[in-house]
Protein backbone atom coordinates (compact mmCIF):
# COMPACT_ATOMS: atom_id res chain seq x y z
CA UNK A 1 185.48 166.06 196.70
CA UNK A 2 189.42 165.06 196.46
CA UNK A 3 191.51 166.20 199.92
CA UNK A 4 195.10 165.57 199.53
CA UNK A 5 195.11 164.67 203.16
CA UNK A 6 192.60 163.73 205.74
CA UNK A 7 195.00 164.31 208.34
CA UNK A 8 196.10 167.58 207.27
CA UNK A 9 196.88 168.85 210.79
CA UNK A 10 199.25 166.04 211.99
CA UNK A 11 202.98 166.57 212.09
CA UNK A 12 202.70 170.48 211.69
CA UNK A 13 205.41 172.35 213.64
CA UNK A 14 205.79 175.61 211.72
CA UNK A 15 204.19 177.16 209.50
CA UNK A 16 206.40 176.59 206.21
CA UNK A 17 204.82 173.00 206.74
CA UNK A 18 201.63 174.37 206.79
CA UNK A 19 201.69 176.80 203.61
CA UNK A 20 203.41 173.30 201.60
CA UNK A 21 199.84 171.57 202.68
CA UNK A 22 197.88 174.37 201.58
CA UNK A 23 199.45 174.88 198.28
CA UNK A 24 199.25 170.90 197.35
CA UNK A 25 195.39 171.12 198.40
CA UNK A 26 195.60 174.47 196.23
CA UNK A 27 196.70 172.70 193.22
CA UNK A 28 195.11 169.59 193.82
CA UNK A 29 191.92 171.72 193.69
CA UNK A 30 192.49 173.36 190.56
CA UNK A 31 193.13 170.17 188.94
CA UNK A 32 190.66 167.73 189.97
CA UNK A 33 187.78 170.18 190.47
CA UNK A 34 187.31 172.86 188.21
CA UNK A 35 185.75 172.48 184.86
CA UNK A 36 188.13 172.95 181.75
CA UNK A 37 187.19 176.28 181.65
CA UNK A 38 187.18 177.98 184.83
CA UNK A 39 190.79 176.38 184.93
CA UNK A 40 192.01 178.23 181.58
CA UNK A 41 190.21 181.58 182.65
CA UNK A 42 191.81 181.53 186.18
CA UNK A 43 194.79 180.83 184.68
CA UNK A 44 194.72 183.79 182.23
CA UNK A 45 193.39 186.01 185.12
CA UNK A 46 195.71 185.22 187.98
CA UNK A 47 199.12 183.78 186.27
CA UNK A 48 198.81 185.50 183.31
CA UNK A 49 197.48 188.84 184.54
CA UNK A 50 194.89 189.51 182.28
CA UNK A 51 191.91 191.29 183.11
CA UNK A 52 188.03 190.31 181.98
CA UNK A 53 187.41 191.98 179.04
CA UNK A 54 191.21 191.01 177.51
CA UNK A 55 190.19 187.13 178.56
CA UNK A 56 186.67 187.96 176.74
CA UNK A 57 188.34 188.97 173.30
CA UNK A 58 190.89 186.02 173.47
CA UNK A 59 188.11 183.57 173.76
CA UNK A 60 185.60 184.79 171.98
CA UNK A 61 182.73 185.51 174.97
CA UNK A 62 181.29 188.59 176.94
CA UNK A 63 183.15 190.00 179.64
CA UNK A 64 180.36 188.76 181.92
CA UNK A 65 180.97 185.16 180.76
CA UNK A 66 184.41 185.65 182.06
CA UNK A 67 182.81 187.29 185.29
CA UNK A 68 180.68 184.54 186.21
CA UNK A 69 183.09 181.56 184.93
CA UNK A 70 185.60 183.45 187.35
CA UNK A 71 183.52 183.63 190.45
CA UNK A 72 182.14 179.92 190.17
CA UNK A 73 185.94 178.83 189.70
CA UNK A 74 187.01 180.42 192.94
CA UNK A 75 184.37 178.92 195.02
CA UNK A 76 185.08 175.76 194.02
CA UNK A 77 188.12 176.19 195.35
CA UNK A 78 187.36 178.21 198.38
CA UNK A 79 184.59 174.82 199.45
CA UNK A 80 187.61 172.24 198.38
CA UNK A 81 190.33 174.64 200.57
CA UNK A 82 187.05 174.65 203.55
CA UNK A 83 186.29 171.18 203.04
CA UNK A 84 189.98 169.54 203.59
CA UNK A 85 190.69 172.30 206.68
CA UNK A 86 187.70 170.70 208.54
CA UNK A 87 189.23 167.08 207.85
């Protein structure tokens, strides 16, 4: 699993410094660890602000495809975001 930084802690005085750090891991995430897919539906969901069943009929799949793509996304990202605060 990709960290941007192991020592994510040092040097961090306030917390604008803090949120950049997050937001790199954030990114970093969301391109080195999610499948194609969960990266176009989270994309549609959260920048685009579709909901499931208007993702569903753009791609072609049940709503519950969407769903589950959605949810397996995010906790990729929520392990990545737990994995490089621990570091």
């Amino acid at each position: 699993m990709a960290c941007y930084d192991p020592n994510w802690e040092e040097g961090y005085g306030d917390n604008h410094s803090r949120m950049l750090q997050v937001k790199r891991v954030l990114l970093q995430a969301i391109k080195e660890e999610l499948t194609p897919r969960q990266r176009q539906m989270l994309l549609l969901y959260y920048f685009e602000r579709k909901n499931t069943l208007q993702i569903a009929a753009e791609l072609g799949v049940h709503k519950s495809t969407v769903s589950r793509t959605l949810h397996r996304g995010m906790e990729k990202i929520e392990r990545m975001m737990k994995y490089c605060a621990l570091r």
